[in-house]
N, C-alpha and C. Protein backbone atom coordinates (compact mmCIF):
# COMPACT_ATOMS: atom_id res chain seq x y z
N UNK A 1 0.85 -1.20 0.00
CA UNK A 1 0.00 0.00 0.00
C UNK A 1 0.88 1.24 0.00
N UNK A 2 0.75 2.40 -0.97
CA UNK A 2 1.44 3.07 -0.91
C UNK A 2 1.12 4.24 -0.25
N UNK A 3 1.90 5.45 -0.12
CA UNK A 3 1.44 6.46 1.17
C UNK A 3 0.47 7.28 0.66
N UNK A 4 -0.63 7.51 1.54
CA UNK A 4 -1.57 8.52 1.33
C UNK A 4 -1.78 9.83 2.16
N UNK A 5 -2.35 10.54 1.92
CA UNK A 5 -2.95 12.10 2.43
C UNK A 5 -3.08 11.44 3.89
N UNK A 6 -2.74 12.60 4.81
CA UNK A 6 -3.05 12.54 6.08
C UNK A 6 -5.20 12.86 5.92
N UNK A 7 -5.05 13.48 4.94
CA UNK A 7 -6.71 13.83 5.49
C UNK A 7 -8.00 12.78 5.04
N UNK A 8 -7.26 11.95 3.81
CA UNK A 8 -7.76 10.63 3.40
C UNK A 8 -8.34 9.73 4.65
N UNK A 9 -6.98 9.59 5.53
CA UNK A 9 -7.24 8.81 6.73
C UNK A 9 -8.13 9.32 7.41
N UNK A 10 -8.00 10.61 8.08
CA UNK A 10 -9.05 10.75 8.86
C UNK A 10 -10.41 11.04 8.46
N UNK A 11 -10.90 11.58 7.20
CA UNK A 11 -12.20 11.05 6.54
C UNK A 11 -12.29 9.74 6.90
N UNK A 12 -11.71 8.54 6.43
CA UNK A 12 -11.86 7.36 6.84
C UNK A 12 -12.40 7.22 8.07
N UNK A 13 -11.58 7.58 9.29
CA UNK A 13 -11.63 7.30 10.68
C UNK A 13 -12.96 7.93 11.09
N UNK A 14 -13.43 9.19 10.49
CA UNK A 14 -14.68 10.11 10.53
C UNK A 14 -15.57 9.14 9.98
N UNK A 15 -16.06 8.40 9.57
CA UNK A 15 -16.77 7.89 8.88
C UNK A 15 -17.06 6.28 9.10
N UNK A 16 -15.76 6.00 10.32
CA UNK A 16 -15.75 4.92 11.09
C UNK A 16 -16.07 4.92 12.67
N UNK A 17 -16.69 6.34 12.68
CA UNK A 17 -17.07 7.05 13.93
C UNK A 17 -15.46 6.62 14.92
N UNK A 18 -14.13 6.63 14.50
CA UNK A 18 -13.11 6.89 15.56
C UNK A 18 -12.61 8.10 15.91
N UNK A 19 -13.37 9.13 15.65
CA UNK A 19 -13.37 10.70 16.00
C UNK A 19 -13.31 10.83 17.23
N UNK A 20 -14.94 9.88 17.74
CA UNK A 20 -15.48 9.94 19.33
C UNK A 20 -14.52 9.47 20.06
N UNK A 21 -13.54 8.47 19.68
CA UNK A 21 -12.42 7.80 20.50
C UNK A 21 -11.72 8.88 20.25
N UNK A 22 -11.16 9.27 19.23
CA UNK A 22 -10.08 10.79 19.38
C UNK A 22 -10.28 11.93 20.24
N UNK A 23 -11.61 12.32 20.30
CA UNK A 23 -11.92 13.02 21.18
C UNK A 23 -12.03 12.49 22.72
N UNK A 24 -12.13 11.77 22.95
CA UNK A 24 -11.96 10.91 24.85
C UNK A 24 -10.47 10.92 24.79
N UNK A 25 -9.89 10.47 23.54
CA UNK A 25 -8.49 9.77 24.26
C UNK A 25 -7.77 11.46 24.34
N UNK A 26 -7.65 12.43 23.44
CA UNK A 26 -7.09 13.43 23.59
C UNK A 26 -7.86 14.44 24.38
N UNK A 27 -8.64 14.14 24.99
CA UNK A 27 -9.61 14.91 26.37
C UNK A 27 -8.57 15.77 27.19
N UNK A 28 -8.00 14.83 27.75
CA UNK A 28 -6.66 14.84 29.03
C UNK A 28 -6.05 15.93 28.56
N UNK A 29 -5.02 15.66 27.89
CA UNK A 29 -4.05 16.60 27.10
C UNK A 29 -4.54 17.61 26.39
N UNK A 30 -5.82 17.90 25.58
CA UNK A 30 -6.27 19.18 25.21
C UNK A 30 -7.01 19.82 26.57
N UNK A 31 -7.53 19.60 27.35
CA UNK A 31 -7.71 20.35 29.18
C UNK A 31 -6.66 21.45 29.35
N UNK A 32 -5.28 20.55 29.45
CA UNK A 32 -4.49 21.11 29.79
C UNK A 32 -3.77 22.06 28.89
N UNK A 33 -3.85 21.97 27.41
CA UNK A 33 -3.59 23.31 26.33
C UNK A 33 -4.32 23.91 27.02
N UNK A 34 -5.85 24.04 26.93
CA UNK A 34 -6.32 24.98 26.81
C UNK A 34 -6.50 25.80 28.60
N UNK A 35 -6.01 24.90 29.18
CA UNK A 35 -6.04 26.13 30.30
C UNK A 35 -4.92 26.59 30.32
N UNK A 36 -3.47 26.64 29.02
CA UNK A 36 -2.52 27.23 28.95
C UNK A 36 -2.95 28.29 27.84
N UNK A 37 -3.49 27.81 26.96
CA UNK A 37 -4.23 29.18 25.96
C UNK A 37 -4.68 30.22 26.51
N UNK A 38 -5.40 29.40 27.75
CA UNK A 38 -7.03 31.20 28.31
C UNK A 38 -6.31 31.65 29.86
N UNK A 39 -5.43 30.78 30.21
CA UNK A 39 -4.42 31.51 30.76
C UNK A 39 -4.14 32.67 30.78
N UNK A 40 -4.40 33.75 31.87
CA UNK A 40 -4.41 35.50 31.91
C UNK A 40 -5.84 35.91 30.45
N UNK A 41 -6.48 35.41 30.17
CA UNK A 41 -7.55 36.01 29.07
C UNK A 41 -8.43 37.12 29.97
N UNK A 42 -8.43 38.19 29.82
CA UNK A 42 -9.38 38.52 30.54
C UNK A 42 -10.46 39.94 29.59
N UNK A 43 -10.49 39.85 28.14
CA UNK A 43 -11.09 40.68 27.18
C UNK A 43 -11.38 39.66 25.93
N UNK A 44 -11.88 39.98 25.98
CA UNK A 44 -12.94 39.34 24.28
C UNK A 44 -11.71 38.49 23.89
N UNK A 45 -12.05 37.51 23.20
CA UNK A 45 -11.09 37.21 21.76
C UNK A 45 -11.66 36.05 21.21
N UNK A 46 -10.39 36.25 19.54
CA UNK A 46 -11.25 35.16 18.77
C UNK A 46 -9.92 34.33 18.83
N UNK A 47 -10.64 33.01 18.45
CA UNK A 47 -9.90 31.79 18.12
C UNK A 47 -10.15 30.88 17.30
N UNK A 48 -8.59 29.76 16.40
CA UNK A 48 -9.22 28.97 15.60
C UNK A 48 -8.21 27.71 16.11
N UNK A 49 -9.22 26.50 15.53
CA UNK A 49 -8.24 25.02 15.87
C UNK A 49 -7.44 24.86 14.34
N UNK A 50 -6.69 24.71 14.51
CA UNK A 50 -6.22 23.79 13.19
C UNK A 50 -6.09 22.52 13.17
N UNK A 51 -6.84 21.78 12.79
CA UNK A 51 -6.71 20.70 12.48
C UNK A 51 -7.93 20.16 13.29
N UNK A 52 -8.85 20.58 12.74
CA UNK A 52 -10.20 20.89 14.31
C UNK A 52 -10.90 19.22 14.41
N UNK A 53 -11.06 18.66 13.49
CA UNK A 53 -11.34 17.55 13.16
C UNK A 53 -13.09 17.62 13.16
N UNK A 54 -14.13 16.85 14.25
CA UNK A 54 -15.10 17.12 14.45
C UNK A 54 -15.82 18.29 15.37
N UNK A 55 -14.96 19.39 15.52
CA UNK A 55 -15.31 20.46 16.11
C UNK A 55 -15.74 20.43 17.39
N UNK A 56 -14.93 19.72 18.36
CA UNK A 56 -15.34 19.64 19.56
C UNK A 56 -14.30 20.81 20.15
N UNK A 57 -12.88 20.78 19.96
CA UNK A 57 -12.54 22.09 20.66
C UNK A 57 -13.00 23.44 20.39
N UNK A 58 -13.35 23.19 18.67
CA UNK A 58 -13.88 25.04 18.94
C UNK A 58 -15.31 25.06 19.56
N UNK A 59 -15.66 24.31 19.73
CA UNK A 59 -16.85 24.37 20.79
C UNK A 59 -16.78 24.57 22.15
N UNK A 60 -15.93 24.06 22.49
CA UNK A 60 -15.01 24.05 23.82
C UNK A 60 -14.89 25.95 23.90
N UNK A 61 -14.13 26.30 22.83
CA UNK A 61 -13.43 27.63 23.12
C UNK A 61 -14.93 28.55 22.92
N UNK A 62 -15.97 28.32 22.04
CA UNK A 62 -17.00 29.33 21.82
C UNK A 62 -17.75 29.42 22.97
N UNK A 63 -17.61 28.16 23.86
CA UNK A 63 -18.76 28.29 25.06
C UNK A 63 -17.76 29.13 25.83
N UNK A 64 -16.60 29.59 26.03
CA UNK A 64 -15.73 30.64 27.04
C UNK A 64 -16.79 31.74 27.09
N UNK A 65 -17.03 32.57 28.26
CA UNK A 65 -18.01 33.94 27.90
C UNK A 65 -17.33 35.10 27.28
N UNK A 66 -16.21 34.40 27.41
CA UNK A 66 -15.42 36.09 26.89
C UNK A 66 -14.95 35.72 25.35
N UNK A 67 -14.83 34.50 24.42
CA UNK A 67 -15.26 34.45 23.25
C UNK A 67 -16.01 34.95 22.27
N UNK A 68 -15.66 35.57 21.52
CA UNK A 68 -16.44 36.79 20.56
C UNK A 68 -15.97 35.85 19.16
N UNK A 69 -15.41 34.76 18.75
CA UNK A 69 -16.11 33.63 17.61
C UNK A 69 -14.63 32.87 17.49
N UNK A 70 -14.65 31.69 17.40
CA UNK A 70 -13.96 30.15 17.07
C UNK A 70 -14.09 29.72 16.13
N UNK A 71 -13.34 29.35 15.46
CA UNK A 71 -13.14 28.63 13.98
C UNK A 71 -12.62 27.55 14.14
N UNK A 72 -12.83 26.67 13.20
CA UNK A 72 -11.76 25.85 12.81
C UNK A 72 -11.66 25.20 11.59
N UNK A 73 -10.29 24.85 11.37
CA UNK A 73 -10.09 24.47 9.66
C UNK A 73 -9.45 23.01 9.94
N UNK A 74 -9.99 21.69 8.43
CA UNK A 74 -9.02 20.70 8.83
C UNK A 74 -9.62 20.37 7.14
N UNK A 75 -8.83 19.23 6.69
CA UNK A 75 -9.10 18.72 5.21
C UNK A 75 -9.25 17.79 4.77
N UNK A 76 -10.09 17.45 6.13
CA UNK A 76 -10.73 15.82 6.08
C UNK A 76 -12.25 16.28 5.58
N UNK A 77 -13.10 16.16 4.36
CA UNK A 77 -14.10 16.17 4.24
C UNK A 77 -15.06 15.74 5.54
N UNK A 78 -14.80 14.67 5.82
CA UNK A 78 -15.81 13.66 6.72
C UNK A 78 -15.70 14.43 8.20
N UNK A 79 -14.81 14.68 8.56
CA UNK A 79 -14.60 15.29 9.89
C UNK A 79 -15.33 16.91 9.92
N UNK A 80 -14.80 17.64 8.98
CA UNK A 80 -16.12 18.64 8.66
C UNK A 80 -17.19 18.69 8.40
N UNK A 81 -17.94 17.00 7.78
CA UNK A 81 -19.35 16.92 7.53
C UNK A 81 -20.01 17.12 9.42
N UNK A 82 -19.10 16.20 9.78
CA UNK A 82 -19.31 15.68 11.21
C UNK A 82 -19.51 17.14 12.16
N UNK A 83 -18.57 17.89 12.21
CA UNK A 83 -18.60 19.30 12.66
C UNK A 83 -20.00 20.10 12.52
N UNK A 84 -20.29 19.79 11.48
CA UNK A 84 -21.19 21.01 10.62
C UNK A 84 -22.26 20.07 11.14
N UNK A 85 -22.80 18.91 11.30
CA UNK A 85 -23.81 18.09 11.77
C UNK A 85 -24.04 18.53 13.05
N UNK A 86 -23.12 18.23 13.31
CA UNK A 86 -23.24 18.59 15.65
C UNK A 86 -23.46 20.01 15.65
N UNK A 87 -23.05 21.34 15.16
CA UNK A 87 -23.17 22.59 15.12
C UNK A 87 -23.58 23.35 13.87
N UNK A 88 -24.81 23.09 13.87
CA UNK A 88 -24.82 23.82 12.40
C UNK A 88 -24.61 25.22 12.01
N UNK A 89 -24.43 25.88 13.38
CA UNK A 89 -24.21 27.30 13.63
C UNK A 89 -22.43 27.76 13.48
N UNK A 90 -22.07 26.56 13.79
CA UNK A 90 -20.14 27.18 13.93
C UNK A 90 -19.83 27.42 12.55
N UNK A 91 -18.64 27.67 12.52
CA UNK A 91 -17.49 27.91 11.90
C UNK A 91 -16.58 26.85 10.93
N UNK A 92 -16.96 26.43 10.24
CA UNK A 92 -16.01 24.87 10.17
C UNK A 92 -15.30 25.41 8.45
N UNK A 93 -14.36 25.04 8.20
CA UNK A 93 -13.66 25.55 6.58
C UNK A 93 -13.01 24.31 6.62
N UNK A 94 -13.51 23.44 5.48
CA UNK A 94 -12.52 22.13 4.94
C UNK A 94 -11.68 23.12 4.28
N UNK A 95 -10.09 22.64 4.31
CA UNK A 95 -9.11 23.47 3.67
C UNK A 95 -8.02 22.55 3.43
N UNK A 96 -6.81 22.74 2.84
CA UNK A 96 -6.27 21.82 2.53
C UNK A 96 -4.84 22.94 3.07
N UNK A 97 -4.10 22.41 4.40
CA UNK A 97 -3.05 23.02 5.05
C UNK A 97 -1.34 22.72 4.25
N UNK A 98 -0.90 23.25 3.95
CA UNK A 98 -0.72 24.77 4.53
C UNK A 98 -0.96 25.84 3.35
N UNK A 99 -2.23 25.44 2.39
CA UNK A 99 -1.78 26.38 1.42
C UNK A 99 -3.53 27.47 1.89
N UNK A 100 -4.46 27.26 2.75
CA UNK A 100 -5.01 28.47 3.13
C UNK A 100 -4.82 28.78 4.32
N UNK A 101 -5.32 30.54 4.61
CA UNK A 101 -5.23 30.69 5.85
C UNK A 101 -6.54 32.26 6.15
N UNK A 102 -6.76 32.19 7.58
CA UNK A 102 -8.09 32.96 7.67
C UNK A 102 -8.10 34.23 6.85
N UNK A 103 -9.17 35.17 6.80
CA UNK A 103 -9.44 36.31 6.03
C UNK A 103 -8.84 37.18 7.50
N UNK A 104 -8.97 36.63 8.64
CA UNK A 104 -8.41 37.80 10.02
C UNK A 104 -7.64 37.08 10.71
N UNK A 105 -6.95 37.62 11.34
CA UNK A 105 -5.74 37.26 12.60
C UNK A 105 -7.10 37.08 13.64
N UNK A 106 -6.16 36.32 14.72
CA UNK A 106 -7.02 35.59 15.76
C UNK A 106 -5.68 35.77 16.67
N UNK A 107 -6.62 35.47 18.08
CA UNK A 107 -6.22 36.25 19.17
C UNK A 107 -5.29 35.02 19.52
N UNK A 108 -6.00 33.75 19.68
CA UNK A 108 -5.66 32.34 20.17
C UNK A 108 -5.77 31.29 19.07
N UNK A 109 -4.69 30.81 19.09
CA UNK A 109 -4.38 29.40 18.03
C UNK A 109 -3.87 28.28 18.77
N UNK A 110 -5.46 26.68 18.56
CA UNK A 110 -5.00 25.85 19.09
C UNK A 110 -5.08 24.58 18.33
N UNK A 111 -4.21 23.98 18.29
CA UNK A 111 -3.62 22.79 17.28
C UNK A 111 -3.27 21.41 17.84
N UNK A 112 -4.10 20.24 17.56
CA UNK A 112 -3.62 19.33 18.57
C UNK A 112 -3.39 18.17 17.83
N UNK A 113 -2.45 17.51 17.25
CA UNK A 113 -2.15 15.87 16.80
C UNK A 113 -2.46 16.82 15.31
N UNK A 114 -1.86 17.79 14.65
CA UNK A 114 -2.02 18.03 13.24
C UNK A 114 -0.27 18.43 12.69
N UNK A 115 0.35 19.35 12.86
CA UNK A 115 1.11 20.13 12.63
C UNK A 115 2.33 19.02 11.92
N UNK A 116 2.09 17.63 12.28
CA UNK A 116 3.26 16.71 12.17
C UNK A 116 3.11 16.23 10.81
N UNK A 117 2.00 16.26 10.31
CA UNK A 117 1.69 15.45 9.12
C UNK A 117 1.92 16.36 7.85
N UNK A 118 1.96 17.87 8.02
CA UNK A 118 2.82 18.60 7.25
C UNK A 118 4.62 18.43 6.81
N UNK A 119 4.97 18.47 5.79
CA UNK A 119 6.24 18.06 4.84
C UNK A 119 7.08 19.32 5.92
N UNK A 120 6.23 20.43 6.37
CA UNK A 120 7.52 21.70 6.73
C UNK A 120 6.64 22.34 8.01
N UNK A 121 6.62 21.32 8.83
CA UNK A 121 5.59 22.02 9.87
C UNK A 121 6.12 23.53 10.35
N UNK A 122 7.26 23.49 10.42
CA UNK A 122 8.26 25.00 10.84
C UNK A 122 7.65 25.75 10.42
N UNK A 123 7.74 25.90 9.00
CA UNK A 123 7.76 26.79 7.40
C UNK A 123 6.62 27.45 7.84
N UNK A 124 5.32 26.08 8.41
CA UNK A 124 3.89 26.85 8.06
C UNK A 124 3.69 27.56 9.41
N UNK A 125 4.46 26.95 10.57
CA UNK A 125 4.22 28.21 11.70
C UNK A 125 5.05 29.31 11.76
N UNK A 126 5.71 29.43 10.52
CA UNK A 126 6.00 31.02 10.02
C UNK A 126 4.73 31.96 9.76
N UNK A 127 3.86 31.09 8.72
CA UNK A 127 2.82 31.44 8.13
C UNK A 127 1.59 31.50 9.29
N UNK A 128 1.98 30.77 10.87
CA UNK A 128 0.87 31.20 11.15
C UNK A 128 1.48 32.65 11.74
N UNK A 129 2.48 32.52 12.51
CA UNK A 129 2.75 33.57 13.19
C UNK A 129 2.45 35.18 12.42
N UNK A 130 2.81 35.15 10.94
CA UNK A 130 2.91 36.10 10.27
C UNK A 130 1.19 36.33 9.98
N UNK A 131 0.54 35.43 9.22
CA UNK A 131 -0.51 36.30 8.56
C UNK A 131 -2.09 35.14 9.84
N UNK A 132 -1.93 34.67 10.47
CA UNK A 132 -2.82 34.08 11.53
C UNK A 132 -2.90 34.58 12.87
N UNK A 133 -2.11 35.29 13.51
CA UNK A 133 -2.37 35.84 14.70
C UNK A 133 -2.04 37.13 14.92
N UNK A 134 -2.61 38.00 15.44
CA UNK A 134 -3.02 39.24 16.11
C UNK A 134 -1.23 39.42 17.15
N UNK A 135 -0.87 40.38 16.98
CA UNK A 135 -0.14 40.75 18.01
C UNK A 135 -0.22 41.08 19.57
N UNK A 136 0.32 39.89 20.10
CA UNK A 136 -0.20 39.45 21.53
C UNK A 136 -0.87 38.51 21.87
N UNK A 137 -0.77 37.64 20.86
CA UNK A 137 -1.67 36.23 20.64
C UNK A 137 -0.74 35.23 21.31
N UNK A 138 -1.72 34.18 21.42
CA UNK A 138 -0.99 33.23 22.11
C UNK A 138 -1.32 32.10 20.94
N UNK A 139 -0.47 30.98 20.89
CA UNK A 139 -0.40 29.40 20.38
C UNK A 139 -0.17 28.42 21.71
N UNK A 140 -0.98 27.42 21.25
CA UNK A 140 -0.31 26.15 22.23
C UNK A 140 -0.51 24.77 20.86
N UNK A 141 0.34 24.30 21.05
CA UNK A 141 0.34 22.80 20.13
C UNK A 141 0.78 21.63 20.75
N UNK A 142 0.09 20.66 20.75
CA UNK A 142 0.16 19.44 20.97
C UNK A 142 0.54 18.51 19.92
N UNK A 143 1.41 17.82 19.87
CA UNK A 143 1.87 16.48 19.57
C UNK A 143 2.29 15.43 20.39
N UNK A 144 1.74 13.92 19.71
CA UNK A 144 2.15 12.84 20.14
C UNK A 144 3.73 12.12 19.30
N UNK A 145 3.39 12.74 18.25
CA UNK A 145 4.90 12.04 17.43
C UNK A 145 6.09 13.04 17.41
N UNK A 146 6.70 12.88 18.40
CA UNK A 146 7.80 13.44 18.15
C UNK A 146 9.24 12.46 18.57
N UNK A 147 10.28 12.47 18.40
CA UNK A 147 11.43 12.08 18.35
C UNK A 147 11.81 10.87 19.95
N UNK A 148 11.37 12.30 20.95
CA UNK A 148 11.60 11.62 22.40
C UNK A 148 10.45 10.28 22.73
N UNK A 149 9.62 10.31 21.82
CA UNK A 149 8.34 9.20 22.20
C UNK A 149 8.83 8.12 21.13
N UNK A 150 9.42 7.04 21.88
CA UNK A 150 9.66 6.20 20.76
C UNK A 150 8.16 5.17 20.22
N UNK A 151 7.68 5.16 21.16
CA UNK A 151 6.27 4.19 20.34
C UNK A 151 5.33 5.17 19.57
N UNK A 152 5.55 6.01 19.50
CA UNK A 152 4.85 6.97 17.86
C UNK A 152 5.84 6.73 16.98
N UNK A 153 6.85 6.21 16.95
CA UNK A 153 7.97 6.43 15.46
C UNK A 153 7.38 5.76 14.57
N UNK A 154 7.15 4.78 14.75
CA UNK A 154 6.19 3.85 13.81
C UNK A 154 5.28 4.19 13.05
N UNK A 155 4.36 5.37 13.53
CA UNK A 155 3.64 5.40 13.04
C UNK A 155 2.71 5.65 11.63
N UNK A 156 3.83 6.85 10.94
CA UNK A 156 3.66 6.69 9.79
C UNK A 156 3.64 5.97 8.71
N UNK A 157 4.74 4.46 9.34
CA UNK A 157 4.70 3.49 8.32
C UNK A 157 3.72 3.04 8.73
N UNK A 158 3.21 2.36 9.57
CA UNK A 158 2.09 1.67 10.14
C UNK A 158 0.82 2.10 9.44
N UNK A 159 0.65 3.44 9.35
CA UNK A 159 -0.61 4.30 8.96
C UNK A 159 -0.31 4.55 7.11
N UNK A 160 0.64 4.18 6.99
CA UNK A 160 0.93 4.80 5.41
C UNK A 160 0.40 6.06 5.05
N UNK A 161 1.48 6.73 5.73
CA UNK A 161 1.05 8.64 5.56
C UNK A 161 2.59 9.46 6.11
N UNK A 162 2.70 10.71 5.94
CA UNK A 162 3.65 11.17 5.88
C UNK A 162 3.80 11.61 7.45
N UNK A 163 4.81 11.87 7.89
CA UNK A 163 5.06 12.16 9.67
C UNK A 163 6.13 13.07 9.56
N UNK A 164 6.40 14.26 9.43
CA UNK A 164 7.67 14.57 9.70
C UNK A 164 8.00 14.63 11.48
N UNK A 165 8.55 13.88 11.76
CA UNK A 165 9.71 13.64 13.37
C UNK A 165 10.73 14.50 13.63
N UNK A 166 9.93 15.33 14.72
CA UNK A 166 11.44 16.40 15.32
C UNK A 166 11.16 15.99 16.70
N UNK A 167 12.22 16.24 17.31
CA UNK A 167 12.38 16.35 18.25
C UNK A 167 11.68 17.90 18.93
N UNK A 168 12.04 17.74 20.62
CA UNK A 168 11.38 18.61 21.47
C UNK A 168 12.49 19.85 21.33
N UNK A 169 13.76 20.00 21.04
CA UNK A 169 14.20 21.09 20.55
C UNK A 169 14.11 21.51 19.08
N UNK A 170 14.08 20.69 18.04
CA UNK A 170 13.39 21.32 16.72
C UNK A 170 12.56 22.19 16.90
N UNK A 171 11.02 21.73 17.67
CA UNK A 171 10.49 22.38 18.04
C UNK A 171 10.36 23.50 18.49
N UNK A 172 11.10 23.54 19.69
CA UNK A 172 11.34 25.01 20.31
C UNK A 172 12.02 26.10 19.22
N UNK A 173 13.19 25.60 18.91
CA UNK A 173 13.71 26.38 18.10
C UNK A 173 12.84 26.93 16.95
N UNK A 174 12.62 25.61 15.77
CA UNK A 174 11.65 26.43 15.20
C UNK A 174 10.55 27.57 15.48
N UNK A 175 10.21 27.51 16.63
CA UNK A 175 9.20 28.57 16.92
C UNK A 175 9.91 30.14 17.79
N UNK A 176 11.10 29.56 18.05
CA UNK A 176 11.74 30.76 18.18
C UNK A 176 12.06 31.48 16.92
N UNK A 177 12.65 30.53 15.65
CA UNK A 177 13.39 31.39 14.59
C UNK A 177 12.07 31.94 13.32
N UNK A 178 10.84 31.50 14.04
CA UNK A 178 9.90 31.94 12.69
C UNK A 178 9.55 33.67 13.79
N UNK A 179 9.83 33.68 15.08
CA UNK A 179 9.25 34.91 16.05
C UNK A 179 9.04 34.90 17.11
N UNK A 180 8.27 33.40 17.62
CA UNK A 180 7.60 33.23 18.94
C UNK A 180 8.76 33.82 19.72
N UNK A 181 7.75 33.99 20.89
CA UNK A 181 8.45 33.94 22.31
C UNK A 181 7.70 33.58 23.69
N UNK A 182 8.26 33.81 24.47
CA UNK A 182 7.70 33.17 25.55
C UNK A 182 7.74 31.39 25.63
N UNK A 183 8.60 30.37 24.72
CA UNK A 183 8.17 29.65 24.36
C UNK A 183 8.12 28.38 25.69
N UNK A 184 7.53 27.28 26.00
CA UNK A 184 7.48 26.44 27.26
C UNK A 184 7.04 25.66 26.32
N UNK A 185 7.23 24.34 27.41
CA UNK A 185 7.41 22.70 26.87
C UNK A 185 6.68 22.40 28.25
N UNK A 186 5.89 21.36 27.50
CA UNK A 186 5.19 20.21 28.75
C UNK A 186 5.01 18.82 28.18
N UNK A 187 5.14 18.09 28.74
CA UNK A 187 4.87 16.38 28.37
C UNK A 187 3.79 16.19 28.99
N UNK A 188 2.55 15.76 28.57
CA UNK A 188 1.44 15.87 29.25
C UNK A 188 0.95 13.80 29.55
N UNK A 189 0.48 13.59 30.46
CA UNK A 189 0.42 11.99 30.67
C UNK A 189 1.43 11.02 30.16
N UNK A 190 2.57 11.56 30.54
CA UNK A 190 3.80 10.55 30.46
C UNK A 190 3.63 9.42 31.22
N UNK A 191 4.10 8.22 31.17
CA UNK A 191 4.01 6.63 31.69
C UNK A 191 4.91 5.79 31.37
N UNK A 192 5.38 4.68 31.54
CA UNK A 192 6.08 3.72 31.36
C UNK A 192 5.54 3.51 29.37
N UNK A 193 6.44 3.54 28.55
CA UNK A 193 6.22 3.07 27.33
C UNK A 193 5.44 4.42 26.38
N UNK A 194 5.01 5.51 27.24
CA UNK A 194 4.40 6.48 26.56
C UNK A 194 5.42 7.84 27.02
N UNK A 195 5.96 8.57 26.40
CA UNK A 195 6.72 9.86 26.60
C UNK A 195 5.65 11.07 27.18
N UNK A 196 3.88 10.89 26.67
CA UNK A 196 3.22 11.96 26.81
C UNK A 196 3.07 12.88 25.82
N UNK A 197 1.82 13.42 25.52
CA UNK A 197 1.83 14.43 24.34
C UNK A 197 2.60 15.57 24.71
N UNK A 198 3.57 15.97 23.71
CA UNK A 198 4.43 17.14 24.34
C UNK A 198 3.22 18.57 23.82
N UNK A 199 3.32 19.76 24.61
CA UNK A 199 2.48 20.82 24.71
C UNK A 199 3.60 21.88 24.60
N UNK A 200 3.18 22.77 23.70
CA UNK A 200 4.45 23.70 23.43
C UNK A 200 3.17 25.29 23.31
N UNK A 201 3.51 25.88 23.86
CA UNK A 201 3.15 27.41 24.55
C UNK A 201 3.97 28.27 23.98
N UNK A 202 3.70 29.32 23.21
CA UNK A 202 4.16 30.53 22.90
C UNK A 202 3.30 31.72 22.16
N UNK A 203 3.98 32.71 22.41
CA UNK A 203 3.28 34.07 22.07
C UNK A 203 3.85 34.90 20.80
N UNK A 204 3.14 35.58 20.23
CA UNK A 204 3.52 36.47 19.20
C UNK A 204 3.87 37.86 19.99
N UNK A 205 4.63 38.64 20.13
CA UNK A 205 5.26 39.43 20.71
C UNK A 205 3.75 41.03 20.20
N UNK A 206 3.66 41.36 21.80
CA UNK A 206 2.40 42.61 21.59
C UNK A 206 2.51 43.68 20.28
N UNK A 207 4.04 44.05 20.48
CA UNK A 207 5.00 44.87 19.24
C UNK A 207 5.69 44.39 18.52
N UNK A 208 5.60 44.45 16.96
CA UNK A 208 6.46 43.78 15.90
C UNK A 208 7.26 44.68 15.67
């Protein structure tokens, strides 16, 4: 079998109802983004998921009271049918990453199990930093595949799909050299045989 689209699969998985398992199993670890996202929030703002899948976090973020509108984009057909079913009121844009991006900057950007399956995940959080967030914005991203977790290495062959594997300083760095700052690292439900989804925190600086 040869390699396919990351968004192939998860249409698939959308359509095999393993969304609802994606959403329980990454429960834990998106909690804890997002009380690093709304962390000090205390005025309006908007926000989008990337890689939103069935739109349970931007639902998450629209019920905040101080939310003024949530988006989210992913380029799984099926996972956006799914979105748009449960909320027919939200926000949902099938898109195909990294070649669109919103019509406005957003205050908060949250990304969880997506950013890896991009060829230049760096490259495109140039692109978010630059034309996706508002000055004074915050990011948090979650990944499970990275370098220090050896039972995700597999996974792209296993799944026949593309993975690019960095490590927890690629990471950092990259998000230092596209702008971020403020940047922090967390391993979130680490265990014997699991490293933990690593959680990476940073800000777009108030003044460019």
């Amino acid at each position: 079998m040869g390699q396919r689209e990351a968004t192939e699969l998860f249409s698939e998985w959308a359509d095999n109802g393993r969304d609802e398992g994606m959403e329980r199993g990454h429960t834990p670890s998106v909690s804890v983004m997002l009380e690093h996202l709304l962390d000090g929030v205390t005025a309006p703002f908007t926000a989008i998921d990337i890689g939103c899948g069935n739109g349970w976090v931007v639902r998450k973020l629209a019920a905040h009271p101080l939310c003024d509108h949530a988006s989210g984009v992913d380029g799984a057909p099926s996972m956006i049918q799914k979105a748009r079913e449960v909320d027919p009121n939200g926000d949902y844009v099938e898109a195909m990453l990294p070649d669109w991006s919103p019509s406005e900057p957003v205050d908060l950007v949250h990304t969880m199990e997506c950013l890896y399956y991009l060829h230049e995940p760096v490259a495109f959080l140039g692109e978010v930093y630059q034309r996706w967030m508002k000055p004074g914005g915050k990011i948090v991203i979650g990944v499970d595949h990275y370098l220090e977790n050896p039972s995700s290495l597999d996974w792209g062959v296993s799944l026949h799909v593309h993975m690019t594997t960095l490590s927890i300083e690629d990471w950092i760095q990259g998000l230092n050299e596209v702008g971020f700052v403020d940047v922090h690292t967390q391993q979130v439900g680490a265990k014997e045989g699991w490293s933990g989804t690593l959680v990476l925190t940073a800000s777009k600086p108030a003044v460019i």
